[in-house]
Each structure stands twice: as C-alpha cells, then as structure tokens.
C-alpha atoms as a PDB file:
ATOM      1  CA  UNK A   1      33.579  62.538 -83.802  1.00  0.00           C
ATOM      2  CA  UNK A   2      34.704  65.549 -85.419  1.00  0.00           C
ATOM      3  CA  UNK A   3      38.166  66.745 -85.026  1.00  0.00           C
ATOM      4  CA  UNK A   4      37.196  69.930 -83.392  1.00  0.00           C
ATOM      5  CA  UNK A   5      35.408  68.489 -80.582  1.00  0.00           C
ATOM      6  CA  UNK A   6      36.811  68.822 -77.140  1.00  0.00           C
ATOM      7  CA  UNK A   7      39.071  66.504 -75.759  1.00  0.00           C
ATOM      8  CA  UNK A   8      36.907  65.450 -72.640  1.00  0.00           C
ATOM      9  CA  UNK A   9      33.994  65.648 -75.250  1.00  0.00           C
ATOM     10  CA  UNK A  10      35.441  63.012 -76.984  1.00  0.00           C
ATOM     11  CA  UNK A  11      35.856  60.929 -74.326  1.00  0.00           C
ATOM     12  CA  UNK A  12      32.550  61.222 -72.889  1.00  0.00           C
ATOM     13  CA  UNK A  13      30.735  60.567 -75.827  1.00  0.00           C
ATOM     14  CA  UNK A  14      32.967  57.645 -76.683  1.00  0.00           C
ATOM     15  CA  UNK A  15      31.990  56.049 -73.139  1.00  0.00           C
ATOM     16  CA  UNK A  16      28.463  56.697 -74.034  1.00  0.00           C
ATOM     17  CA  UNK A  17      28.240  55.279 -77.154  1.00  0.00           C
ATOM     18  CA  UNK A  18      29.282  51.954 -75.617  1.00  0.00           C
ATOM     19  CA  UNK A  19      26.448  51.801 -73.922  1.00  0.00           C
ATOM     20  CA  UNK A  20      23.846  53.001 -75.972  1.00  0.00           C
ATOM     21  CA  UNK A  21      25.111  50.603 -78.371  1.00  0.00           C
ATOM     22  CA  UNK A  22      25.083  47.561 -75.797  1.00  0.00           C
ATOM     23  CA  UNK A  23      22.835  48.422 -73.447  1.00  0.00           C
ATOM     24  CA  UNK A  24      21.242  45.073 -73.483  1.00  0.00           C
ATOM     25  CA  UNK A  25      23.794  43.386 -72.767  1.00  0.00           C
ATOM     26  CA  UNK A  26      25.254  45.341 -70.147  1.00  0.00           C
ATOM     27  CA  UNK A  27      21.962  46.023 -68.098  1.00  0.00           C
ATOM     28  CA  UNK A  28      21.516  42.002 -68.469  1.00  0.00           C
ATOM     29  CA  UNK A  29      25.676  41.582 -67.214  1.00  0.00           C
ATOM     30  CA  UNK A  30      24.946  43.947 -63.817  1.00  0.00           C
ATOM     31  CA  UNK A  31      21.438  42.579 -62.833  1.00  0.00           C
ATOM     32  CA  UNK A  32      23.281  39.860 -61.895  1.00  0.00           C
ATOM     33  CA  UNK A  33      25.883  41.593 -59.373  1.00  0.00           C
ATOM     34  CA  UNK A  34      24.798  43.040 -55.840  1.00  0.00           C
ATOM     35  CA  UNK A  35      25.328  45.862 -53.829  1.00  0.00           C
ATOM     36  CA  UNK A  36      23.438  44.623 -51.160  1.00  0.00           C
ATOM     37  CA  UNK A  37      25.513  45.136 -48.431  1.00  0.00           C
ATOM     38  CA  UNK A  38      26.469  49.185 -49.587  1.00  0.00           C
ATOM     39  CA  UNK A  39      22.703  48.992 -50.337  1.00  0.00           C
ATOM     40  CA  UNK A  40      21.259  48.510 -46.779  1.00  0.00           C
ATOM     41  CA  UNK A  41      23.806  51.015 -44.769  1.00  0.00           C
ATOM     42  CA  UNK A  42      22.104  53.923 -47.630  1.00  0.00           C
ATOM     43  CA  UNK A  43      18.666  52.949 -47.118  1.00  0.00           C
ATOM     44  CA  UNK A  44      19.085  52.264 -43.167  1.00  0.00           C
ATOM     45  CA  UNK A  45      20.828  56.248 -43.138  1.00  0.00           C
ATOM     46  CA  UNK A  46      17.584  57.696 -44.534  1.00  0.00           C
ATOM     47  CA  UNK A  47      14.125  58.347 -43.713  1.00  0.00           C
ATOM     48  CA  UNK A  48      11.264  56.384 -44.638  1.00  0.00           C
ATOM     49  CA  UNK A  49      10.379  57.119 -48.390  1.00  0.00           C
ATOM     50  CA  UNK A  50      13.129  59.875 -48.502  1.00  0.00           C
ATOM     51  CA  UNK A  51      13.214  61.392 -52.266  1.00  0.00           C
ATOM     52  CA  UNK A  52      15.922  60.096 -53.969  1.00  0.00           C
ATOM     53  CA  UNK A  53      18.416  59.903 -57.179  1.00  0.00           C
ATOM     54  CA  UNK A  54      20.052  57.025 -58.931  1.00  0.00           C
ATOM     55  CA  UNK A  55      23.065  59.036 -60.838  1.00  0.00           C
ATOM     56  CA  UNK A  56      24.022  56.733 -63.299  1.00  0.00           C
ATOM     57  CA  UNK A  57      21.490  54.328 -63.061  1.00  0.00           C
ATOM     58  CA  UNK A  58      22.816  51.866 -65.572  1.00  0.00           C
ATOM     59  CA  UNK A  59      20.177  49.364 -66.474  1.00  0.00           C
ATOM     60  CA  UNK A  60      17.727  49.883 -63.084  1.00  0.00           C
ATOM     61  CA  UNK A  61      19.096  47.223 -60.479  1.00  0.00           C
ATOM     62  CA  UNK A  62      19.693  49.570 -57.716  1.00  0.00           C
ATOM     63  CA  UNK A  63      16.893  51.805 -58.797  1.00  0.00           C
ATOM     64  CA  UNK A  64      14.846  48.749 -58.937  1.00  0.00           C
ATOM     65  CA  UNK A  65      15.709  48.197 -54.809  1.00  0.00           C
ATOM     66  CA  UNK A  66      15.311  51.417 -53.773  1.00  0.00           C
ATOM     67  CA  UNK A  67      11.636  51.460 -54.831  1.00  0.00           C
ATOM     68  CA  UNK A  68      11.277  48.574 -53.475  1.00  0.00           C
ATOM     69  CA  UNK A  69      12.007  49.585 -50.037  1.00  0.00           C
ATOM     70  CA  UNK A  70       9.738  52.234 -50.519  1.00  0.00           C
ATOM     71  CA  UNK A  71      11.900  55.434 -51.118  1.00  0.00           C
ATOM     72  CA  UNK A  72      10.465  57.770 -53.758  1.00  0.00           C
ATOM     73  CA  UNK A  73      13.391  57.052 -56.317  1.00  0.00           C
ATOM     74  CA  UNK A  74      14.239  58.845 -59.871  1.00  0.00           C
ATOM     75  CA  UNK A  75      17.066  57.620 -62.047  1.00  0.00           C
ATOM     76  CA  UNK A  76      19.680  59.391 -64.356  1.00  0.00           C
ATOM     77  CA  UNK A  77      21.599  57.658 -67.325  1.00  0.00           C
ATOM     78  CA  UNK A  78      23.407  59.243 -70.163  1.00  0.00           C
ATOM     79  CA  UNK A  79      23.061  57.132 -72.590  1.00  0.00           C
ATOM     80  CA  UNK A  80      19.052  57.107 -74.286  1.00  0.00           C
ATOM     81  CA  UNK A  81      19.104  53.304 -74.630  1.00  0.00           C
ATOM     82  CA  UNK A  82      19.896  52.027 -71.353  1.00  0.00           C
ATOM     83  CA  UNK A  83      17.952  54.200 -69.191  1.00  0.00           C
ATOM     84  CA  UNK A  84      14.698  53.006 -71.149  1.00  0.00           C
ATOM     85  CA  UNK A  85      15.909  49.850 -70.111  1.00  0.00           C
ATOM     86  CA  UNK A  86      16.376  50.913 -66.482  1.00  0.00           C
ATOM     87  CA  UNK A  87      12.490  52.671 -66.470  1.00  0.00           C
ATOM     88  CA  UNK A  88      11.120  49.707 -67.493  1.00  0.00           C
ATOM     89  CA  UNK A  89      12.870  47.254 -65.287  1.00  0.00           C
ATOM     90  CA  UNK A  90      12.462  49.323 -62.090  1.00  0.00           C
ATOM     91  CA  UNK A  91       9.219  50.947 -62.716  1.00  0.00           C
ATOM     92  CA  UNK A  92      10.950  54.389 -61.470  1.00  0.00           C
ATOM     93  CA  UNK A  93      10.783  57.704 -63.876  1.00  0.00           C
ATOM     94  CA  UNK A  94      14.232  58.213 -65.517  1.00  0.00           C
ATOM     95  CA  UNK A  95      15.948  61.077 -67.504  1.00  0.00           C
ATOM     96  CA  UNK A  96      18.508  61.377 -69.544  1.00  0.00           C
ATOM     97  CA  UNK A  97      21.170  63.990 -68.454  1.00  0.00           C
ATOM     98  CA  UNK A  98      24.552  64.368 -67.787  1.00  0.00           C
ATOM     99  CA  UNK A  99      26.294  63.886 -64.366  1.00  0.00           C
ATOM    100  CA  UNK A 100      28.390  67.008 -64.848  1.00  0.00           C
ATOM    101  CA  UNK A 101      25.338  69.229 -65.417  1.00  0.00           C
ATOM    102  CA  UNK A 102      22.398  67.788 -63.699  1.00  0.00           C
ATOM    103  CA  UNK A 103      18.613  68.551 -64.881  1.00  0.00           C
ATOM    104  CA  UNK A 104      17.017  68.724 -61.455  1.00  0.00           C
ATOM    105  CA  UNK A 105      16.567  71.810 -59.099  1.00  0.00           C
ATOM    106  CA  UNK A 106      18.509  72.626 -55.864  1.00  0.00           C
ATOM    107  CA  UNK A 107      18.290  70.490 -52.786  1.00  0.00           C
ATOM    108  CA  UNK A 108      15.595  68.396 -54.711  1.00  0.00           C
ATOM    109  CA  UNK A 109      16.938  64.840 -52.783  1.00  0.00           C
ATOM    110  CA  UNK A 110      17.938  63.589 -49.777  1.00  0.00           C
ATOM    111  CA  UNK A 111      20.135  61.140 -50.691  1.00  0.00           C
ATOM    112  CA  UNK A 112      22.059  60.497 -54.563  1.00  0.00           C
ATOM    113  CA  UNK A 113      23.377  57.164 -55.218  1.00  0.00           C
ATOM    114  CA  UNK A 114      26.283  57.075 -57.574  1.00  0.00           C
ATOM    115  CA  UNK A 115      27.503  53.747 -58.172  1.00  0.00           C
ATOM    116  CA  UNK A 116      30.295  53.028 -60.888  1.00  0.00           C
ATOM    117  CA  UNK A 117      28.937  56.662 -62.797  1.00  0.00           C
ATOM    118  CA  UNK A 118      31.762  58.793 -61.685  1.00  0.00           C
ATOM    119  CA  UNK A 119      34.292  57.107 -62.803  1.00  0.00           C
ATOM    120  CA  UNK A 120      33.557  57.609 -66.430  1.00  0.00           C
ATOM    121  CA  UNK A 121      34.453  61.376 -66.519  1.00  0.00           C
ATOM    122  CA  UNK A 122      37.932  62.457 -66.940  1.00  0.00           C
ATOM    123  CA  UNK A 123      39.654  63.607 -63.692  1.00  0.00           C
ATOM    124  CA  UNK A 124      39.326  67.149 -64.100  1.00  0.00           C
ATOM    125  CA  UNK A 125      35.576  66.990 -64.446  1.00  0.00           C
ATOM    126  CA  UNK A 126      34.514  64.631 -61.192  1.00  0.00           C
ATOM    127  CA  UNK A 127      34.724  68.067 -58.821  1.00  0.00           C
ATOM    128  CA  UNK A 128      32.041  69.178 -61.497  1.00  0.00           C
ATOM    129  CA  UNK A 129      30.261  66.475 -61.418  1.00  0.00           C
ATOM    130  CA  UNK A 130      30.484  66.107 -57.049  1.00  0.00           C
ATOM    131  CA  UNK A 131      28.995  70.535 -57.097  1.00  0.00           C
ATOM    132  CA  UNK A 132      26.450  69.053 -59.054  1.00  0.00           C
ATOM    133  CA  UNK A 133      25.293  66.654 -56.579  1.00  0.00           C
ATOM    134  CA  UNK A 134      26.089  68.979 -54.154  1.00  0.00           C
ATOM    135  CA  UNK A 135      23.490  71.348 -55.757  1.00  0.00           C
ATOM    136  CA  UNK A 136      20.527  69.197 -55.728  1.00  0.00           C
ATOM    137  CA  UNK A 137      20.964  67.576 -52.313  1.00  0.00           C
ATOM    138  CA  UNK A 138      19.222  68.987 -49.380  1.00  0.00           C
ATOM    139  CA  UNK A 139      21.491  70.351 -46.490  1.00  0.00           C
ATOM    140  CA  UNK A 140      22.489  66.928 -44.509  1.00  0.00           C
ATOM    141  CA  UNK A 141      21.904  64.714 -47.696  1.00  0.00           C
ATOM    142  CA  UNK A 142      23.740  61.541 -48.608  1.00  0.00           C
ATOM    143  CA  UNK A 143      25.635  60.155 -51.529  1.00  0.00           C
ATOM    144  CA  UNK A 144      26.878  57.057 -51.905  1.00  0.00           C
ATOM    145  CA  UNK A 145      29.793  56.346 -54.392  1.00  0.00           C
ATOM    146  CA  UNK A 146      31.933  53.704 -55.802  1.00  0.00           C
ATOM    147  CA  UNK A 147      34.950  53.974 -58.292  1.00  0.00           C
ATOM    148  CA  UNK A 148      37.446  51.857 -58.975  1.00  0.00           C
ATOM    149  CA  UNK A 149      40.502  51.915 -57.146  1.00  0.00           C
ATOM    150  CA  UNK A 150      44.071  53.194 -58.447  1.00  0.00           C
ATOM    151  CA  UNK A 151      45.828  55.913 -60.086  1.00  0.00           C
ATOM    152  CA  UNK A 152      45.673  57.463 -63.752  1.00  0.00           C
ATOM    153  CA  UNK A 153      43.122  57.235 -66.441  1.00  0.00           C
ATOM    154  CA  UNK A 154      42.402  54.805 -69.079  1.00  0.00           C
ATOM    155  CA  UNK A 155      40.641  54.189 -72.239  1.00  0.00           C
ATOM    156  CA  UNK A 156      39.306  50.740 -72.524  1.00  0.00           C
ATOM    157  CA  UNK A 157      39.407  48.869 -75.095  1.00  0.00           C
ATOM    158  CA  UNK A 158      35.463  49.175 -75.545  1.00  0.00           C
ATOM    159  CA  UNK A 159      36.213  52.877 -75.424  1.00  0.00           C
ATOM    160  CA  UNK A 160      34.713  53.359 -71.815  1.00  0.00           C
ATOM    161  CA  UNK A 161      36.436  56.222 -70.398  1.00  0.00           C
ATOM    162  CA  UNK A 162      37.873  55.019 -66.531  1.00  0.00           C
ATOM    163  CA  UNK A 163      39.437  57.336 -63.956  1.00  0.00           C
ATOM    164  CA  UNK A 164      40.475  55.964 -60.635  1.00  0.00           C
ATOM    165  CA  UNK A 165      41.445  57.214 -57.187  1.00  0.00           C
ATOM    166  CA  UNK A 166      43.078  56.261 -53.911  1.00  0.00           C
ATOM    167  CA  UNK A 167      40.469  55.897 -50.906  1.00  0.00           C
ATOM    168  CA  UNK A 168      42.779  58.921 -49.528  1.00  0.00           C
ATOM    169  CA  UNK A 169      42.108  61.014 -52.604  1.00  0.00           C
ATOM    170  CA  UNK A 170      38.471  60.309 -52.792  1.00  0.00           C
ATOM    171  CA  UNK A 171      37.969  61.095 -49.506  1.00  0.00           C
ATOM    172  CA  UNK A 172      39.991  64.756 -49.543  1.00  0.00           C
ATOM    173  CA  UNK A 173      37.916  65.810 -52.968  1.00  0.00           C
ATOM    174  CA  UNK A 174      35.139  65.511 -51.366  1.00  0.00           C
ATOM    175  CA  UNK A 175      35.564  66.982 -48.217  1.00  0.00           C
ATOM    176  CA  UNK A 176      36.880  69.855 -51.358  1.00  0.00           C
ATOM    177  CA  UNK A 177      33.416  70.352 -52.749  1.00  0.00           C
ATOM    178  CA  UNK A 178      31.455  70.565 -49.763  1.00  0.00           C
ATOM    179  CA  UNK A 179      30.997  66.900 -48.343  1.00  0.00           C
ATOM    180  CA  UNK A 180      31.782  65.846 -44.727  1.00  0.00           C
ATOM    181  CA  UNK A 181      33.072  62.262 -45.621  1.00  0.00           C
ATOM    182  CA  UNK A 182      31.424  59.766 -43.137  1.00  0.00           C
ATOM    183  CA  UNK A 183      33.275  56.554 -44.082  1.00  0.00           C
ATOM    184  CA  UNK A 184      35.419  55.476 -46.648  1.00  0.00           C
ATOM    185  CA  UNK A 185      36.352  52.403 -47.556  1.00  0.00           C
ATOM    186  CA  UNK A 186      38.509  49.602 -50.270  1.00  0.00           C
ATOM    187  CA  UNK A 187      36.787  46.439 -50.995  1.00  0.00           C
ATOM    188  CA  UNK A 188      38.352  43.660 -53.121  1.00  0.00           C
ATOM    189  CA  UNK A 189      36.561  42.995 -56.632  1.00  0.00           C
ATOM    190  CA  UNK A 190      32.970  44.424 -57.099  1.00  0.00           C
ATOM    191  CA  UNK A 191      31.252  45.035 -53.758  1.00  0.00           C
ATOM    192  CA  UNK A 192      29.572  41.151 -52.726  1.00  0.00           C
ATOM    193  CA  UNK A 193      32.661  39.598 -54.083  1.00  0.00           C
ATOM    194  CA  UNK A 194      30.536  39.658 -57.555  1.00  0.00           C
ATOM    195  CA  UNK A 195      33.635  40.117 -60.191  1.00  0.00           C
ATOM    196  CA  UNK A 196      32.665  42.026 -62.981  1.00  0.00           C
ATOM    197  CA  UNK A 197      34.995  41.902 -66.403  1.00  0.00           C
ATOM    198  CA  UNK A 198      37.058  45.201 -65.779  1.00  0.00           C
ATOM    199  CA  UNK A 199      36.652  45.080 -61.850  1.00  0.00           C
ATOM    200  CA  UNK A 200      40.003  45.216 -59.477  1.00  0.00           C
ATOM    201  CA  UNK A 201      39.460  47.034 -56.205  1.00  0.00           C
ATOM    202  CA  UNK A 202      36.819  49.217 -55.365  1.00  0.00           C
ATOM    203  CA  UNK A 203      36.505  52.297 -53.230  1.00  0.00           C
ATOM    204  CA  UNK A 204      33.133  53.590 -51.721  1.00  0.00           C
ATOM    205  CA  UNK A 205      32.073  56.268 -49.618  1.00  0.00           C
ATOM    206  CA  UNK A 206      29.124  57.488 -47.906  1.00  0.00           C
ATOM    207  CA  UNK A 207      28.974  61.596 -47.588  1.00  0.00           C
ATOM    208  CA  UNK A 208      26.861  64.236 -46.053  1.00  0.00           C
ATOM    209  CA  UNK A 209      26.091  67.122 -47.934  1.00  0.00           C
ATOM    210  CA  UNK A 210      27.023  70.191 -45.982  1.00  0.00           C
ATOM    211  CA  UNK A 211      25.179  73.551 -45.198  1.00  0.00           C
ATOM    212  CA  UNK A 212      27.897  75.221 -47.617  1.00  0.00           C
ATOM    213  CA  UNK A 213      30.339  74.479 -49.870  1.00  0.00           C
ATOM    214  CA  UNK A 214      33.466  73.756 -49.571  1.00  0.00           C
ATOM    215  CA  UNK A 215      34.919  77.716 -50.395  1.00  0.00           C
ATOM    216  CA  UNK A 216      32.410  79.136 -47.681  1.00  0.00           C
ATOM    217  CA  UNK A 217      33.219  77.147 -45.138  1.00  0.00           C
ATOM    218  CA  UNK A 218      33.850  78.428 -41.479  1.00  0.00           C
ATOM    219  CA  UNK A 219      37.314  79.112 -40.170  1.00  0.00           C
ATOM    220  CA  UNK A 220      36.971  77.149 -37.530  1.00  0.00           C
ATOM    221  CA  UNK A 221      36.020  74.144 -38.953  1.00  0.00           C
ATOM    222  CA  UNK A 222      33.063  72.594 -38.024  1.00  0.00           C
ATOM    223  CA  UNK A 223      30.493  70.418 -39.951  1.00  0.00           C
ATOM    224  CA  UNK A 224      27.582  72.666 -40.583  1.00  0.00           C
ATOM    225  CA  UNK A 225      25.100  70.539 -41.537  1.00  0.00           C
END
C-alpha cells in the first residue's frame, strides 16, 4: 500500500487481500455453516424465480441455495479469487465489484442478500454502500443483512476490516437511506448456532426498499412502497 492511499482505501484493500489470498480456505470454513433459517423467511417473502443478488457472496453457499430454489440468482464478491470459487460451486454468474459502487443498473432485483459483506466497510461508508442497494432494487424489494453485533471498529488480526452496530442503530440507518425496516433482530453466535472463529452476536434484518429515498420522503410519513 502506498502511503498516499486513502485511509478507508487502505482498509478495504487490506480486508480484500485476505481473502483473495485464502479464499480456499475460507469458502471451504463457511460451506460448512447455515443460514437456513434467515434463508427460508427471504425466499418464502419473494416470488417464484424473483431476480436476485448475492452482495458479498463469499465462496457461493447461499448463492448455491438460492438457485436451488429456483430464483434467478447473480453473485458479487470483491475479491477475484473467491468469487471464481463461488461461480463454480453454485453454478450462478458472478462479478467482481465493490459493494459501495455496485456494477448493475437501477431496480435490476427484487431482493439483495447481504450476509456478513457489510460489515467489512468502515462506518462512514455502509450508508454508501445501503444507496447502492437501494439503487438497484425494484420499488418494494428486499434485503437481507447480517453484521456483527457491538460498537466501534476493528482491524483483525488477519487484517479484515470489522464494523459493528446495535440492532437499534442498524435499524434507524436504514430506515435513513430509504428502507422501511420489517424486522430486526440479535441472535447469539452465527445464525444456526454454527460458531464461526471471529463470531459473537449477530444482528439481521429484513428491509423493503421504498418508492423514494430516504431525503424525499413524504411529510407525513407513510411507507410508499
């Protein structure tokens, strides 16, 4: 990294370079944790073969059962390595982007599943990341996110960048970027009572996109989607 790079640059590209460099190993570590349960309320809130997008898709286990219930399902990783692994496991097309400046067109999914992504950008950046999603979810479309549970930032010692939130905080940032925040909730270790390595509490959260964001919103209110 060169000296003049920016801060949250750094950061980012430190957290990627973790996983490009064990991608393996961490696509191999995940496969073996569900997210059944968190799983079956998304699918069962969508239509049949809905279009949708796997932000962070890791190494393709969640990618890997939305195709196979049938949904029409594209995945997004940062890192090169690991989202070959993910394409090939799943059998789903994936891209490599960035969650804070996504490389599909407006209102191009019905639902966006973001689970454990988020949490790698610094704090300042996850409203970025949530217009984003925003952006290319149709009016009335779903996202699903977990993050770990907590206050501050962290570096860890594998130099993943890790932000956490309160279920309270979570749940007022998104209603803040356009998001009418169906539930919300804390689980105890990874969702299944799987326990990965740098796992504590978890919250998740199942949103609707709304008609608008957040700044255009009507006086009065009401959801508008």
């Amino acid at each position: 990294m060169t000296k003049t790079m920016r801060e949250a640059d750094y950061w980012a590209h430190s957290t990627r370079g973790f996983y490009e460099e064990h991608a393996a190993e961490y696509a191999a570590t995940t496969l073996k944790l569900s997210m059944r349960t968190a799983m079956d309320e998304f699918v069962g809130s969508l239509s049949f073969g809905a279009l949708v997008v796997d932000l962070g898709c890791g190494g393709g286990r969640d990618l890997r059962a939305l195709r196979l219930r049938d949904f029409s399902a594209t995945g997004l990783d940062w890192a090169i390595s690991i989202a070959a692994i993910a394409r090939h496991y799943s059998g789903c097309p994936t891209v490599v982007g960035d969650l804070r400046d996504l490389p599909f067109a407006d209102a191009s999914f019905d639902g966006a599943w973001a689970s454990a992504s988020l949490l790698h950008l610094r704090r300042e950046e996850v409203a970025r990341a949530l217009a984003e999603a925003w952006r290319v979810l149709k009016p009335g479309g779903l996202l699903f996110a977990s993050l770990k549970k907590g206050t501050g930032e962290l570096q860890d010692a594998e130099g993943r960048w890790f932000t956490f939130f309160e279920r309270d905080e979570w749940s007022e940032l998104l209603v803040a970027n356009g998001f009418v925040n169906e539930r919300s909730a804390v689980t105890s270790g990874f969702p299944e009572g799987n326990v990965e390595p740098t796992s504590g509490a978890w919250v998740t959260s199942f949103a609707r996109r709304s008609l608008v964001p957040a700044d255009h919103e009507n006086s009065h209110g009401q959801e508008t989607w």
